[in-house]
Every structure is written in C-alpha cells, then in structure tokens.
Protein backbone atom coordinates (compact mmCIF):
# COMPACT_ATOMS: atom_id res chain seq x y z
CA UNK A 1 50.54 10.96 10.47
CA UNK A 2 51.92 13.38 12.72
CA UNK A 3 54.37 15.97 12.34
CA UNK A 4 56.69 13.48 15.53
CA UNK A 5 55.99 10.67 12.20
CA UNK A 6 53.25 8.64 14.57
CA UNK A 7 50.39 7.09 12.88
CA UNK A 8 47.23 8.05 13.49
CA UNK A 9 44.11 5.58 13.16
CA UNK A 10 41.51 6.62 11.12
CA UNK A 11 38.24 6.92 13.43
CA UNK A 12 35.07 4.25 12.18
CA UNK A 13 32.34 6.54 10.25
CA UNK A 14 29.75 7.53 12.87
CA UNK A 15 26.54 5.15 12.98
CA UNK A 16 23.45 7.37 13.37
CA UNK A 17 20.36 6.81 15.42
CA UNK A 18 17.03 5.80 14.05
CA UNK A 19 15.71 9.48 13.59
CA UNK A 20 18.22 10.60 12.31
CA UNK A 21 18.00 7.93 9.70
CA UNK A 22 14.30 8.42 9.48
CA UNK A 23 14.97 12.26 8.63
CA UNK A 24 17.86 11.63 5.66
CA UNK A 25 15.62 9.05 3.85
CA UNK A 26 11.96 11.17 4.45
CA UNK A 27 12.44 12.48 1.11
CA UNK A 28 11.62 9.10 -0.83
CA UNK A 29 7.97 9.44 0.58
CA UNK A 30 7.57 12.35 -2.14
CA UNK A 31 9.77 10.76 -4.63
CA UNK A 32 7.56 7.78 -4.73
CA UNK A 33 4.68 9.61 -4.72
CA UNK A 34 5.00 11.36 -7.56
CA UNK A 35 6.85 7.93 -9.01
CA UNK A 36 3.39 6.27 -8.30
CA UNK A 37 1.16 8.62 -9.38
CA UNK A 38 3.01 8.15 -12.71
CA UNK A 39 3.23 4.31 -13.39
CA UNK A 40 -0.50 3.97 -11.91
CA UNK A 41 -2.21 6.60 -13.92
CA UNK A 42 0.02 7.59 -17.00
CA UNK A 43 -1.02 4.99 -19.43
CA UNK A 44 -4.83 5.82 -18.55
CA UNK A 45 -3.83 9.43 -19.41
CA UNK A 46 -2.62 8.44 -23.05
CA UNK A 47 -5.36 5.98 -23.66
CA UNK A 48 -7.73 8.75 -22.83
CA UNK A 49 -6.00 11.01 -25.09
CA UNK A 50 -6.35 8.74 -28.18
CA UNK A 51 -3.10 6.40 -27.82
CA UNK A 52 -3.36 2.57 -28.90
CA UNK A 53 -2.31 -0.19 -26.64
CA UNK A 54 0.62 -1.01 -29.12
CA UNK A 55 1.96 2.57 -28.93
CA UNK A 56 1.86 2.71 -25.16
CA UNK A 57 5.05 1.12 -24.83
CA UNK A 58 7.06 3.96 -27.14
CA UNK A 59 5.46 6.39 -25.29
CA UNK A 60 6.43 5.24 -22.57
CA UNK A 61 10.04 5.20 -23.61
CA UNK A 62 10.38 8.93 -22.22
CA UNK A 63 10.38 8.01 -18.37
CA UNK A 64 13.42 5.42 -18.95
CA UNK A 65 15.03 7.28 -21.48
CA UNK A 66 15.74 10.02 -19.14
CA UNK A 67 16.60 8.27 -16.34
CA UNK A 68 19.49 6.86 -18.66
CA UNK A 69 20.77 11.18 -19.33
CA UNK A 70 20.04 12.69 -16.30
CA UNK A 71 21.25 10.51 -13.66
CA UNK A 72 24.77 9.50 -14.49
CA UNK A 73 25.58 13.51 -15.10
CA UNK A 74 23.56 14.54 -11.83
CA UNK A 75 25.56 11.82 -9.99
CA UNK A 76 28.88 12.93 -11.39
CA UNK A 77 27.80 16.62 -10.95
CA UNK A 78 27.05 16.12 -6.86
CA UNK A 79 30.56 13.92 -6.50
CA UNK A 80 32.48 17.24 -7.55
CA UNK A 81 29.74 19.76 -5.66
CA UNK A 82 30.32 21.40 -2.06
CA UNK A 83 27.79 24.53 -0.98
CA UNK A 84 26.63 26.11 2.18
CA UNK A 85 23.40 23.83 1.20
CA UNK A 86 25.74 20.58 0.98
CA UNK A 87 26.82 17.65 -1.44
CA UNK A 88 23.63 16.13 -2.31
CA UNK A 89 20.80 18.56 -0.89
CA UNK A 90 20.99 21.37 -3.79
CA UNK A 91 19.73 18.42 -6.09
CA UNK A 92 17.20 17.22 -3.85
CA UNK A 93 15.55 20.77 -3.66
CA UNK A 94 16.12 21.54 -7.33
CA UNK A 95 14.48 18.71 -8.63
CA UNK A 96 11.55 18.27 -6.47
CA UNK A 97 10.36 22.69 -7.46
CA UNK A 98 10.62 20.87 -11.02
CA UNK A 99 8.75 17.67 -10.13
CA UNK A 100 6.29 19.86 -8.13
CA UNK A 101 5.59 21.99 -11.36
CA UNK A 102 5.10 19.05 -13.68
CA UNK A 103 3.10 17.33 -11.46
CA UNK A 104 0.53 20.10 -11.51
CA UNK A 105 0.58 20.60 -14.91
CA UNK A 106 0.44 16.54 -16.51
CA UNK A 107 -3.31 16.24 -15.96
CA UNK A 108 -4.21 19.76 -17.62
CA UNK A 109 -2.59 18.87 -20.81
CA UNK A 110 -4.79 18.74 -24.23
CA UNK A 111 -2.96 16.52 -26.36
CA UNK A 112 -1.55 12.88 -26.05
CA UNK A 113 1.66 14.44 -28.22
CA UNK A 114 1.99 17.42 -24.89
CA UNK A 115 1.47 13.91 -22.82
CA UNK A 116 4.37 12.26 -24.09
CA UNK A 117 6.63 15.60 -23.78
CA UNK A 118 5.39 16.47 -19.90
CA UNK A 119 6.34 12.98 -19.15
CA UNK A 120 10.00 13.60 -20.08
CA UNK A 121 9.69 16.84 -18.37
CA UNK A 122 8.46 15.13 -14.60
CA UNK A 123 10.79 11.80 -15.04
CA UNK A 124 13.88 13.85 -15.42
CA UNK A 125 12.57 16.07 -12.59
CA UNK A 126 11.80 13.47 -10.64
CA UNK A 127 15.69 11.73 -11.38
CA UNK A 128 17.24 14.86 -10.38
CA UNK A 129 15.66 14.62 -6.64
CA UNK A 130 15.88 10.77 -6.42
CA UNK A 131 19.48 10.13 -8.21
CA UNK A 132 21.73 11.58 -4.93
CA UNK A 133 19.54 9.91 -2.72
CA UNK A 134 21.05 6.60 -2.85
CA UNK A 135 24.35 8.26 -2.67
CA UNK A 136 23.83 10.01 0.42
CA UNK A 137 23.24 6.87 2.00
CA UNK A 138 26.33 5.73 0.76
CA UNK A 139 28.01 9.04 2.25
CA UNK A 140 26.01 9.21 5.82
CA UNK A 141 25.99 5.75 6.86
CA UNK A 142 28.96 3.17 7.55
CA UNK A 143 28.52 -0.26 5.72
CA UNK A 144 26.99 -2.06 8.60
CA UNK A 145 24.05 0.33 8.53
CA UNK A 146 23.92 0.92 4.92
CA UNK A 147 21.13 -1.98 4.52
CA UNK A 148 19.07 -0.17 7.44
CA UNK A 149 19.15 3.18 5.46
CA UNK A 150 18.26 1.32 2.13
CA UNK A 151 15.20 -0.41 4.07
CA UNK A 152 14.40 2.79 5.39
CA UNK A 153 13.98 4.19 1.48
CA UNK A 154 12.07 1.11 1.19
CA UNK A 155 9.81 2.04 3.45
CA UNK A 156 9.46 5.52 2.85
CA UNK A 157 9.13 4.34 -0.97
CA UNK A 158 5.79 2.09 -0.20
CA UNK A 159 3.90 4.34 2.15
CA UNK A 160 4.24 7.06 -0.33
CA UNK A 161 3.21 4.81 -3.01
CA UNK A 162 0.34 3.38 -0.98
CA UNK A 163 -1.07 6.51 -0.50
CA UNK A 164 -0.62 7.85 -4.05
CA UNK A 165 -1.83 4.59 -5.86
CA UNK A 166 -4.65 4.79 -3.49
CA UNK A 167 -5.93 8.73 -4.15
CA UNK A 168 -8.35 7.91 -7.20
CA UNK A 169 -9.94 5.57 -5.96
CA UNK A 170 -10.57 7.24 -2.48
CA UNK A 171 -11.36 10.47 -4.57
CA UNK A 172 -14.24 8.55 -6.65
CA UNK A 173 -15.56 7.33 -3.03
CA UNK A 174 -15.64 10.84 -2.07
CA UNK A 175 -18.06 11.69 -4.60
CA UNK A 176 -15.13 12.90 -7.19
CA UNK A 177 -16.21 12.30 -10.81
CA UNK A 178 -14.14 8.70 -12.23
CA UNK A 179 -15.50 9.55 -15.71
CA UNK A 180 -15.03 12.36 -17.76
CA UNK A 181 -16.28 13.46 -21.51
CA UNK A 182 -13.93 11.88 -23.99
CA UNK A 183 -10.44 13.19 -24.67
CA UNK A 184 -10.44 14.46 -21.03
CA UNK A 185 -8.77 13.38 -17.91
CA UNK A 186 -10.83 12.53 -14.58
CA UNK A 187 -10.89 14.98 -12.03
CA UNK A 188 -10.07 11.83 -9.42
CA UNK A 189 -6.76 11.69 -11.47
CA UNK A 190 -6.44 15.34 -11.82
CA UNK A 191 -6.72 15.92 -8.28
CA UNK A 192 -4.46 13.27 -7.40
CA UNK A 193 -1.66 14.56 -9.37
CA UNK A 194 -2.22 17.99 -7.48
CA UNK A 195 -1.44 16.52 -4.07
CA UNK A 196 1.59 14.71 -5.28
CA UNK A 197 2.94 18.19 -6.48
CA UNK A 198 2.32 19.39 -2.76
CA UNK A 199 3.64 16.01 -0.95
CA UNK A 200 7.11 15.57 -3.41
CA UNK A 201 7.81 19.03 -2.23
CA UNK A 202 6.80 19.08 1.26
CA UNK A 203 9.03 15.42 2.17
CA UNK A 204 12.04 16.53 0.47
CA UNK A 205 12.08 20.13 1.96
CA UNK A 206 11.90 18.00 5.19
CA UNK A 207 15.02 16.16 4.41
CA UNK A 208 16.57 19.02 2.97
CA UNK A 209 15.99 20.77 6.23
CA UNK A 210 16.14 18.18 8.92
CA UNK A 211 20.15 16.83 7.77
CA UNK A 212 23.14 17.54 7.51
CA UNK A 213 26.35 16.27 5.15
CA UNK A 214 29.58 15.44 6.00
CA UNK A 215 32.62 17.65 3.40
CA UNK A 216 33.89 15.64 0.86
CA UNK A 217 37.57 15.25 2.85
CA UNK A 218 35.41 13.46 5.90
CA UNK A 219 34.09 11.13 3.53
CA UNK A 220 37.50 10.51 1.76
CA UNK A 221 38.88 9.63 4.83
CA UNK A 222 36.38 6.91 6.49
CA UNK A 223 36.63 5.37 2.51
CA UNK A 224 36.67 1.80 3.14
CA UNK A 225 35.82 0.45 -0.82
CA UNK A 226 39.01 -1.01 -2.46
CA UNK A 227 40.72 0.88 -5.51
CA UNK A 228 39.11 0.46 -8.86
CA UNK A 229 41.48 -1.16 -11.28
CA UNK A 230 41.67 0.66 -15.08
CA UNK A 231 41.36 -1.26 -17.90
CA UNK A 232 42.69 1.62 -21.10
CA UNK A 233 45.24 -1.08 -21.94
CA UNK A 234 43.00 -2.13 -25.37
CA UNK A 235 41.80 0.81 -27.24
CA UNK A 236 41.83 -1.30 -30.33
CA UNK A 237 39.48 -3.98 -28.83
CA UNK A 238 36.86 -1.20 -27.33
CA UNK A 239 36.99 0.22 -30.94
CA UNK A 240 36.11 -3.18 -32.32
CA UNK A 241 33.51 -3.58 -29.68
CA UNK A 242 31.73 -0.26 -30.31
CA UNK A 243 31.99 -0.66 -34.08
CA UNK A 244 30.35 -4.17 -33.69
CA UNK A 245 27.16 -2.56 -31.41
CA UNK A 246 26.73 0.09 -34.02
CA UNK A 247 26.60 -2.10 -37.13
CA UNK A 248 24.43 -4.79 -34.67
CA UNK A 249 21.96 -1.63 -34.49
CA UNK A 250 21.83 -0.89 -37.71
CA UNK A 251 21.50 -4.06 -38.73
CA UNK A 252 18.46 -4.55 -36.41
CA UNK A 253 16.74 -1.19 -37.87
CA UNK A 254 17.16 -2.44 -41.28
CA UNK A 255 15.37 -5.92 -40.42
CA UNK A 256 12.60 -4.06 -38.98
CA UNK A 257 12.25 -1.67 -41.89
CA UNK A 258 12.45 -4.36 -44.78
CA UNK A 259 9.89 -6.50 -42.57
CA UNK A 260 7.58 -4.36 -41.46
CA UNK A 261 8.31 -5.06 -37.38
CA UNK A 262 6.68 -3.10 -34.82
CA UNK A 263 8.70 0.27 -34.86
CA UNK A 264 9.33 0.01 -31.24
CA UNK A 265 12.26 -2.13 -31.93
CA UNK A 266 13.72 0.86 -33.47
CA UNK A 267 14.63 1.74 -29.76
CA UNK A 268 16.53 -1.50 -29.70
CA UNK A 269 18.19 -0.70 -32.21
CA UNK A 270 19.00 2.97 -31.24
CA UNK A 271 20.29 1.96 -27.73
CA UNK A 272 22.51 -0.57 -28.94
CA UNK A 273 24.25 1.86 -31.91
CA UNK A 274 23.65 4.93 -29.48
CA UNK A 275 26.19 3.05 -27.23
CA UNK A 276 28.80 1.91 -29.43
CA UNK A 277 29.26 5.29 -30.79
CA UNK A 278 29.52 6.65 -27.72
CA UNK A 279 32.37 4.46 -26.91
CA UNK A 280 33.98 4.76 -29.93
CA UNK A 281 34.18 8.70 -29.74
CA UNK A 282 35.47 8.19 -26.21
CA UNK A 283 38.30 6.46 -27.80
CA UNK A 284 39.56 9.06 -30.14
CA UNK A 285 38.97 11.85 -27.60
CA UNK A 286 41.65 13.11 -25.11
CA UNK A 287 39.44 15.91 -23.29
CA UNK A 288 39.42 15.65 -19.39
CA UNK A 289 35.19 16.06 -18.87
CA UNK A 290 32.17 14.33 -17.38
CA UNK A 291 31.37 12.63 -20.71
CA UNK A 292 34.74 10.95 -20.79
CA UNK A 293 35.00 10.24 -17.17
CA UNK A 294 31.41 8.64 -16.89
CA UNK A 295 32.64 6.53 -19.75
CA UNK A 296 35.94 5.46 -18.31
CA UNK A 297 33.82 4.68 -14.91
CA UNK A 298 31.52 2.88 -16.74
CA UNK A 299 34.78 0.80 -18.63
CA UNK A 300 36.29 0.67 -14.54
CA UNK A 301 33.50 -0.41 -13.12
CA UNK A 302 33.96 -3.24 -10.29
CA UNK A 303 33.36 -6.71 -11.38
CA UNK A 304 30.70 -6.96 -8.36
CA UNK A 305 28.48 -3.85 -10.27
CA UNK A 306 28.96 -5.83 -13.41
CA UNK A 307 27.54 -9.05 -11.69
CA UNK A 308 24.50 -6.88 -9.80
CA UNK A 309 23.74 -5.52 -13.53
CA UNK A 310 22.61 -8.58 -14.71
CA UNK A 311 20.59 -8.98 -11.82
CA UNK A 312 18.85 -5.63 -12.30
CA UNK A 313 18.44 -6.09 -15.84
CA UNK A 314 16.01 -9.10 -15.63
CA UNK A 315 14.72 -7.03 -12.05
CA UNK A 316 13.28 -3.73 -14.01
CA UNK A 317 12.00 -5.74 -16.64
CA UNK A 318 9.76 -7.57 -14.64
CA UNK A 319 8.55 -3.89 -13.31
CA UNK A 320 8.30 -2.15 -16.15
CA UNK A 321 6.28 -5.03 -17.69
CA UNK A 322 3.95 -5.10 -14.82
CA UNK A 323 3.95 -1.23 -14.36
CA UNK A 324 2.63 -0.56 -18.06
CA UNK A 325 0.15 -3.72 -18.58
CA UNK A 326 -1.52 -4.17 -15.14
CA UNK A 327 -4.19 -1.90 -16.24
CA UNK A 328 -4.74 -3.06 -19.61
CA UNK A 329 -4.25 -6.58 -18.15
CA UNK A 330 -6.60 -6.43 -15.47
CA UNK A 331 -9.28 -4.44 -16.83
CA UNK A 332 -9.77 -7.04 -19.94
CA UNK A 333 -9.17 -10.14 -18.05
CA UNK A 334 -10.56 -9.22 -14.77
CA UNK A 335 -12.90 -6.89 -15.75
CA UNK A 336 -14.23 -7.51 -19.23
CA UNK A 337 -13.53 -4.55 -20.94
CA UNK A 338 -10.81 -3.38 -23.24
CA UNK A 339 -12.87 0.57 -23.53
CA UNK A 340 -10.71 3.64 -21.91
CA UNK A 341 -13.96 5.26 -21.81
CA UNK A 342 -16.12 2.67 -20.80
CA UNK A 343 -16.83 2.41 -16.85
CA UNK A 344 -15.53 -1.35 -16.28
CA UNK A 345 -12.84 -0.14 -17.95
CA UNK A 346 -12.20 2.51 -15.14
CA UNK A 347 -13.46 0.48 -12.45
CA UNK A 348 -10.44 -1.78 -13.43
CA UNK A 349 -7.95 1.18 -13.76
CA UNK A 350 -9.19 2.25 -10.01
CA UNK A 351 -8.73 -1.17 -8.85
CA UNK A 352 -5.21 -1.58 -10.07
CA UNK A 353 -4.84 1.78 -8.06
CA UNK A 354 -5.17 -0.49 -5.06
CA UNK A 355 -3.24 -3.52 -6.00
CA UNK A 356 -0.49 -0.57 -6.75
CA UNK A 357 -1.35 0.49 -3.64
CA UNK A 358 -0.91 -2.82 -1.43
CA UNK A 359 2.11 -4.26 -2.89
CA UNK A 360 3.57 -0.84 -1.80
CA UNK A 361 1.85 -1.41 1.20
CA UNK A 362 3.73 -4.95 1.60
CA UNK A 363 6.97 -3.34 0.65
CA UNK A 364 6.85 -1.08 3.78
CA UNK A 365 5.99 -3.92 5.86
CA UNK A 366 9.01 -6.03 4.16
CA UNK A 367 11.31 -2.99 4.56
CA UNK A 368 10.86 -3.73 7.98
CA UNK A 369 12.00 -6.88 7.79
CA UNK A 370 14.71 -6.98 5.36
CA UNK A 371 17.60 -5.43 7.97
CA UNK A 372 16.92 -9.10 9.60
CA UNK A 373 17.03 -11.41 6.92
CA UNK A 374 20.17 -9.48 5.24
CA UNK A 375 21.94 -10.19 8.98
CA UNK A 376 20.22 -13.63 9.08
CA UNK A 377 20.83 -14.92 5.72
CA UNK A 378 22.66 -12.39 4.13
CA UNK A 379 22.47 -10.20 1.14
CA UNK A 380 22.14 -12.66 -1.66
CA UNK A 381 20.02 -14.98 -0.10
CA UNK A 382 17.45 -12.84 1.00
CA UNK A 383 17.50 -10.75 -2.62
CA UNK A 384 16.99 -14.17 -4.10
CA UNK A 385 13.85 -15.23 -1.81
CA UNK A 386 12.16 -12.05 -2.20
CA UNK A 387 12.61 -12.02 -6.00
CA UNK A 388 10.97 -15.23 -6.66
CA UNK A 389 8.21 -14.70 -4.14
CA UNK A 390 7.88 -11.48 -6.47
CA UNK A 391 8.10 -13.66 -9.36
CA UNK A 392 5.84 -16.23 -8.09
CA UNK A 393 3.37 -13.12 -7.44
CA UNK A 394 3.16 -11.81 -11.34
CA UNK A 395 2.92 -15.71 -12.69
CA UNK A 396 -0.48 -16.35 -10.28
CA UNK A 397 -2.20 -13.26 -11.86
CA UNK A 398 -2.78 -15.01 -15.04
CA UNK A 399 -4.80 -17.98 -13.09
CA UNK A 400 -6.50 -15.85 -10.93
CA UNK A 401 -10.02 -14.66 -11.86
CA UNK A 402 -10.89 -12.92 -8.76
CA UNK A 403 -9.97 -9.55 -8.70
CA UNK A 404 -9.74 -9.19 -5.07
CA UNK A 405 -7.83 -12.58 -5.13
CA UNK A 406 -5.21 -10.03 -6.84
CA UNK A 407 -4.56 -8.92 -3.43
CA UNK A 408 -2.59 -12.11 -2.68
CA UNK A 409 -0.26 -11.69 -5.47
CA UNK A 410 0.61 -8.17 -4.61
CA UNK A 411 2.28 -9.92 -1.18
CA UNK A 412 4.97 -11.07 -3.20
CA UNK A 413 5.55 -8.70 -5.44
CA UNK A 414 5.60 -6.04 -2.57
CA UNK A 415 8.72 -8.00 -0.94
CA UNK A 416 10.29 -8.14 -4.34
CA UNK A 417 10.01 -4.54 -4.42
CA UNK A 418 11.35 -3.50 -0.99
CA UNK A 419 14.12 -5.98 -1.91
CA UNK A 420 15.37 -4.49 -5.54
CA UNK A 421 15.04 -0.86 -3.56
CA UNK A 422 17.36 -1.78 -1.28
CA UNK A 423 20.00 -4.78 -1.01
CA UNK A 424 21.85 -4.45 -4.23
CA UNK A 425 22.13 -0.63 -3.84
CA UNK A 426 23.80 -1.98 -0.15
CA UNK A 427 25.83 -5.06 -1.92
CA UNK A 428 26.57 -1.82 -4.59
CA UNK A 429 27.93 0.29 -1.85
CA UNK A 430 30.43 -1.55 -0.18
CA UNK A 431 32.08 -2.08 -3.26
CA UNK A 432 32.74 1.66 -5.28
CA UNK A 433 35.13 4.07 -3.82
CA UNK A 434 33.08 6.86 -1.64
CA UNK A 435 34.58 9.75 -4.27
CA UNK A 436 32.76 7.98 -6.84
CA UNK A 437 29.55 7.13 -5.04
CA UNK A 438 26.88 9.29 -6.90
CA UNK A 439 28.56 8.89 -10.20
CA UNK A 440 28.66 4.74 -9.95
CA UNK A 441 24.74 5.38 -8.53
CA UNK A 442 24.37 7.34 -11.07
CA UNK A 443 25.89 5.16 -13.77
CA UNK A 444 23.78 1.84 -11.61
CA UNK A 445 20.60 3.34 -13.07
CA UNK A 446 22.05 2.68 -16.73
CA UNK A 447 20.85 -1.29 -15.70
CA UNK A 448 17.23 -0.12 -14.34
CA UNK A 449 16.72 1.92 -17.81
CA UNK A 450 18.35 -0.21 -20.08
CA UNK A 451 16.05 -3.32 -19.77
CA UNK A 452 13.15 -0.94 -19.32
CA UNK A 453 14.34 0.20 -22.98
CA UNK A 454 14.22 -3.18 -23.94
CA UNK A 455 10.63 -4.15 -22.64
CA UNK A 456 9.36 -0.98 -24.57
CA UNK A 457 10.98 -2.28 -27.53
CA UNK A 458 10.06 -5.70 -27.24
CA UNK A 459 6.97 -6.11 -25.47
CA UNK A 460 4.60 -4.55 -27.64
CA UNK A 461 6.16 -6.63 -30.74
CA UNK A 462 5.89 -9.67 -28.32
CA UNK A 463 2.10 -9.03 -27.28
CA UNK A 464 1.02 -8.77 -31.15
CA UNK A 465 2.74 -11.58 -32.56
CA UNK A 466 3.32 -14.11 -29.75
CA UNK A 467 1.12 -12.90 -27.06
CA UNK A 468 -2.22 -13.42 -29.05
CA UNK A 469 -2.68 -9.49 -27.85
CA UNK A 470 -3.97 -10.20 -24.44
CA UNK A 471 -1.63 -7.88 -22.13
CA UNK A 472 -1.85 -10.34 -19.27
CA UNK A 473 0.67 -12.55 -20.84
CA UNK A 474 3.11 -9.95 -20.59
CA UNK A 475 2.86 -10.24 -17.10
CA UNK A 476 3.60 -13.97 -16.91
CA UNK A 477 7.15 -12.60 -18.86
CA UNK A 478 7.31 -10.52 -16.16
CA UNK A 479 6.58 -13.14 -13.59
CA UNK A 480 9.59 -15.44 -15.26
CA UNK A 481 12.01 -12.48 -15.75
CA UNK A 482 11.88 -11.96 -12.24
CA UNK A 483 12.95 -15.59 -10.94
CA UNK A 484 15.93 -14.98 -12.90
CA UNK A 485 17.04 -12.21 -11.61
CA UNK A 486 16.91 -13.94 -7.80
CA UNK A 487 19.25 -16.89 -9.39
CA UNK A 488 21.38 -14.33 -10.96
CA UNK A 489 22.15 -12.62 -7.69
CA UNK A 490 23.94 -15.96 -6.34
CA UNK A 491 26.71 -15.38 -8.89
CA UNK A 492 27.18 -11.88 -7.46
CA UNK A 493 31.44 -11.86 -5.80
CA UNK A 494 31.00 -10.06 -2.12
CA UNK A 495 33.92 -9.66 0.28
CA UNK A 496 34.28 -12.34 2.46
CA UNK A 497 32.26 -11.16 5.20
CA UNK A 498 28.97 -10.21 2.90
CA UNK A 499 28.72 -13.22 1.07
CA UNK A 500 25.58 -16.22 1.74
C-alpha cells in the first residue's frame, strides 16, 4: 500500500525461458552422477571387500541414514541464509568440493569397515549439493512452471546417470581391466569414480555460475501457498505418542534379541524409538532453534505432504530394493553365478551397469514428456500411470530369462523414475509457504529415507526366511510396492485447479 493508502497488486513471479531453466537445474547432471556411480557400483565394492549378501543391506544403511540428518538442517539452514553468493548456491558449491573429494577417494579404500565410513562421508556430501536444489525450483519458478523445472531435474538426473551407470562397462571395452586380484577394486570402477569427482564438480560450478536468486523479501512477496495451521494444542497426546514409538522400539529390539532375528531389524527398531524421543524432548523444551522448529514443521506439516508421504514411502522402497539387489539378482539368475570374484559374476555387475544406465536413459526421454501429461491428465494421474508401468517393470524381471530382454523392463521403470523426481516435489510445492520451502524439502526427504530404513531392515530378514535367499524376489516386493504407491497418490487433496 501506498503512503496516499492505494493498494498495490502484487506483480505474478516471473516465468523464465527454457535456458534459463536449463542453466538452474544443470547441476543435477553431477548430482546424479555421482548418485549413480554409487547405487550401481557400491555393493560390488563391499562384496569385493569381504561383505556377505545379508550384511549388504546394514551397510547400506549409511547412504539413507544421512540423508535423514543432513537434509532437513541444510534445508532449514538455506531458508534463513542470504550472501553475495545467494540463498541456495553456497550449498551447492560446498557440497559438491566434498562430493568431489569422496568420490576420488571411495575406490582407493583398503577395508570394507573404511567402505562403510566413506559412504557416509559422499552421501552426506552429496545431500548437501542436492537438498536446495529442489528448493530453488520452488523459489525461481511460479507454480505453472514448477513441473517444467522438476522435468528438467529429471532429465538432467537420467543423462547423468546414463552416462555414469554406463562408464565400467565402456571402460572394460576400452581394454580397462574388469577383474582385479581379490580384496581389490577394478580399475573400470576405479576410474569411473574419478570422472564422477570431475563431472559433480564441473555441472554444479555451472549452475552456480550461470544463475542468479531472487532475496528472500522477493520471494515472500510472490508467496502464493496458504498459511500452515499449528497444531501445539495437545502436548499430552504427542507425549503419549512418542512414549508409545519408544517402548514399540524397544519392544521390537528385545524380540529380535531373545529370537535370534537378523540384526538389521535393530534399525527398525532404532528409527522408530529414535523418533519418539525426539518428540518427546521437543515437548519439554522451550528453546527457539532449528531442532525445535524442524520438529514443530514436521508436527505443521500440510495435510497434502502428509498424503504425498505415503506415496513416497512405498515409492523409495521399491528403489532402494531394486538399487541394492539388481546385481546380486541378476548376476545369479541371469547369469549363473553368485562369486564377486568370479567373471560371470562381473559380467553381470557390468550388465546391470547398462540396465542402470537405460532406465536413466528412459527417464530423460519421459522427462520430456511428463510437462504434457501433468497438463493433459494432471498431476495424480500421470504419477499413478508412470508408477505402475514402473511397477509392472520390476515384477517382469523375475520371468524374464534373457538378459537383454531386461532392457524392456527398464522402459518402465525409467518413467517411474522421471515421475517420483518430479511431480510430487511439484504437487509438494504449491502447497508449503515459500519461507519454508527448503526446510519442508528438506523435511520431504524424511519419507525417501525412512522406507529406505525400512527395506535395510527388513529385506535382508525377508530374503533369508521368506525369500528362499534368491535376491530376485526382492525385486518382485519391489515391483508390488511400487503399484501402491501410484494408487496411493489418488488420495493425495490438491487445490481445485491441480486435482485429476
């Protein structure tokens, strides 16, 4: 309002042009890289360094486990940060120097134990670069291009993982040794891992260069979300609640002790205590910080993120199931061999390189595509097509014999992938206050992690007991988990004009 009391209309956020577009998202071409580099070669890493197939789940616990720390505080940390650099870049450069480092140092290390530790080291390196990316979408873009700049990620997301799930096997064809003496990682996979360190860096300096952020007051101002409602009214029933999750885990840990369960379920049993207790000290404390903030936004969060959760829960299962058994899976069933060392064995792990690589491949191409079908159909309705072709995808690998046949199921899982990269983080969006954006991204990863936590603590009990030990029936799980999570989206609330 003037100072003559006449209102003044708020001007629409600006829409940018393709390049411009093409420039702020970049960055998730070295994200993914390194990302794919990781779920396509990490489990051959600890099999070659001496670990099980039943302890490959806990140890794989790490990446998850830090997505679950580090984003939430990084998300709530860029919210409240303005610099000559911007809102969002300081993270992105920060975190891919750290991701850069780690990358060149994973496939050096001697010992599966200095595995397990450098993989916690390059996940929550990687989370630092990747966790204000969504945001600045949020920030940059108006709603009616917020699915465009998602897609774009998409995009960005499979090329770089096409190439990087890709590198071994174009290394071996180079003449690059596939096969090394035992306890020792492949120089195909050692030099892969180098030229992620140099691409991560590279794409997000690009970014980092190539955009620029609007202040915090610009965003404020074009802030179209509606007002989160609290909900402190019941202290004594969010004291109940947390009391019951940490007696449910403890519970839990003592069945598994007194019967001998796989120990992974201890992680069950940790997440589910781990949370009520931090709820219950939330309730007793009256400090103004970002512990008790992210808590209260977790508490205030809108009943549309609540409804996407449950979506993404049975989403990143299916992943992470297919992300740490494809190799196992495909190398016994489609390969014949069960041997880290042995050469079918590799020959297996190279080819999963390429299915990695082509359902990445697919998600560009579907990337593409989804803008259209989110106008066309809208949100929910294309999330829930893509998610059972993905579905559909992980279910026709355990009939399949043909390896190359594989090919065909990676076409579904590729457009279930560019889909779960992109339309809930645009149905997310639309409905979180732009103040609040990173910190409710941030706080969105807690339902990627969380049934990722779950799979690692279930799965492995699952394959031993139920499974008959043959990994490839985790993958019909997977398969299943992920037609659930298209049906789930339908209960998702939109505004009016989002809805289908």
């Amino acid at each position: 309002m003037h100072a003559n009391g006449t209102t003044v209309t708020a001007q629409p956020k600006p829409q940018l042009s393709f390049w411009q577009i093409w420039n702020m998202c970049f960055g998730f071409l070295g994200i993914q890289f390194g990302f794919a580099l990781q779920n396509a070669n990490v489990s051959r890493i600890f099999q070659t360094l001496g670990a099980g197939m039943d302890d490959i789940p806990v140890l794989w616990v790490a990446a998850p486990l830090t997505g679950l720390l580090v984003q939430p505080l990084i998300g709530y940390l860029s919210d409240r940060t303005w610099t000559p650099l911007g809102r969002r870049r300081p993270y992105f450069l920060a975190g891919a120097v750290l991701a850069s480092l780690a990358l060149l140092a994973f496939p050096n290390v001697p010992a599966l134990w200095i595995a397990a530790g450098m993989l916690w080291v390059l996940d929550a390196s990687i989370n630092v670069a990747m966790e204000p990316f969504r945001a600045f979408v949020g920030d940059q873009l108006p709603p009616v291009q917020r699915p465009s700049g998602y897609a774009m990620q998409s995009f960005f997301i499979g090329v770089g993982s096409v190439v990087a799930s890709l590198l071994p096997y174009l290394l071996e064809k180079c003449g690059v040794a596939n096969t090394a003496p035992d306890g020792q990682i492949p120089d195909t996979v050692r030099y892969a891992f180098y030229a992620g360190g140099a691409v991560l860096l590279g794409a997000i300096g690009w970014t980092v260069l190539r955009t620029r952020e609007y202040p915090p007051e610009a965003i404020a101002g074009w802030d179209e979300a509606p007002a989160l409602a609290r909900r402190d009214g019941d202290v004594a029933l969010l004291r109940a609640l947390s009391v019951t999750a940490i007696l449910a885990g403890a519970l839990l840990a003592a069945v598994v002790e007194g019967r001998a369960l796989d120990k992974a379920l201890y992680i069950l049993a940790g997440l589910l205590a781990g949370f009520g207790l931090a709820f219950l000290v939330r309730t007793f404390l009256r400090a103004d910080n970002a512990f008790t903030r992210i808590l209260d936004d977790v508490r205030d969060m809108p009943p549309a993120m609540a409804q996407l959760a449950v979506v993404q829960f049975f989403s990143w299962f299916a992943l992470f199931a297919m992300w740490i058994y494809t190799t196992a899976a495909v190398a016994e069933t489609h390969f014949g061999s069960t041997d880290p060392t042995s050469a079918a064995y590799n020959s297996g792990a190279n080819w999963v390189g390429v299915l990695f690589a082509a359902y990445n491949g697919f998600a560009a191409l579907a990337a593409i595509a989804i803008p259209w079908m989110a106008r066309r159909f809208g949100l929910r309705v294309s999330h829930l097509f893509n998610a059972v072709l993905g579905g559909l995808g992980l279910l026709s690998m355990t009939v399949i014999r043909d390896p190359h046949w594989l090919l065909l199921s990676m076409v579904g899982v590729g457009f279930a992938w560019a889909s779960i990269l992109s339309l809930p983080y645009a149905m997310l969006s639309d409905a979180v206050p732009a103040a609040k954006m990173g910190t409710y991204m941030g706080i969105f990863n807690f339902f990627i992690v969380i049934p990722q936590l779950v799979a690692a603590s279930l799965l492995g009990f699952l394959l031993k007991t139920l499974l008959g030990g043959h990994p490839i029936n985790a993958l019909a799980i997977g398969g299943v988990s992920m037609i659930v999570a298209g049906l789930c989206v339908l209960r998702v609330r939109l505004p009016a004009a989002k809805t289908a």
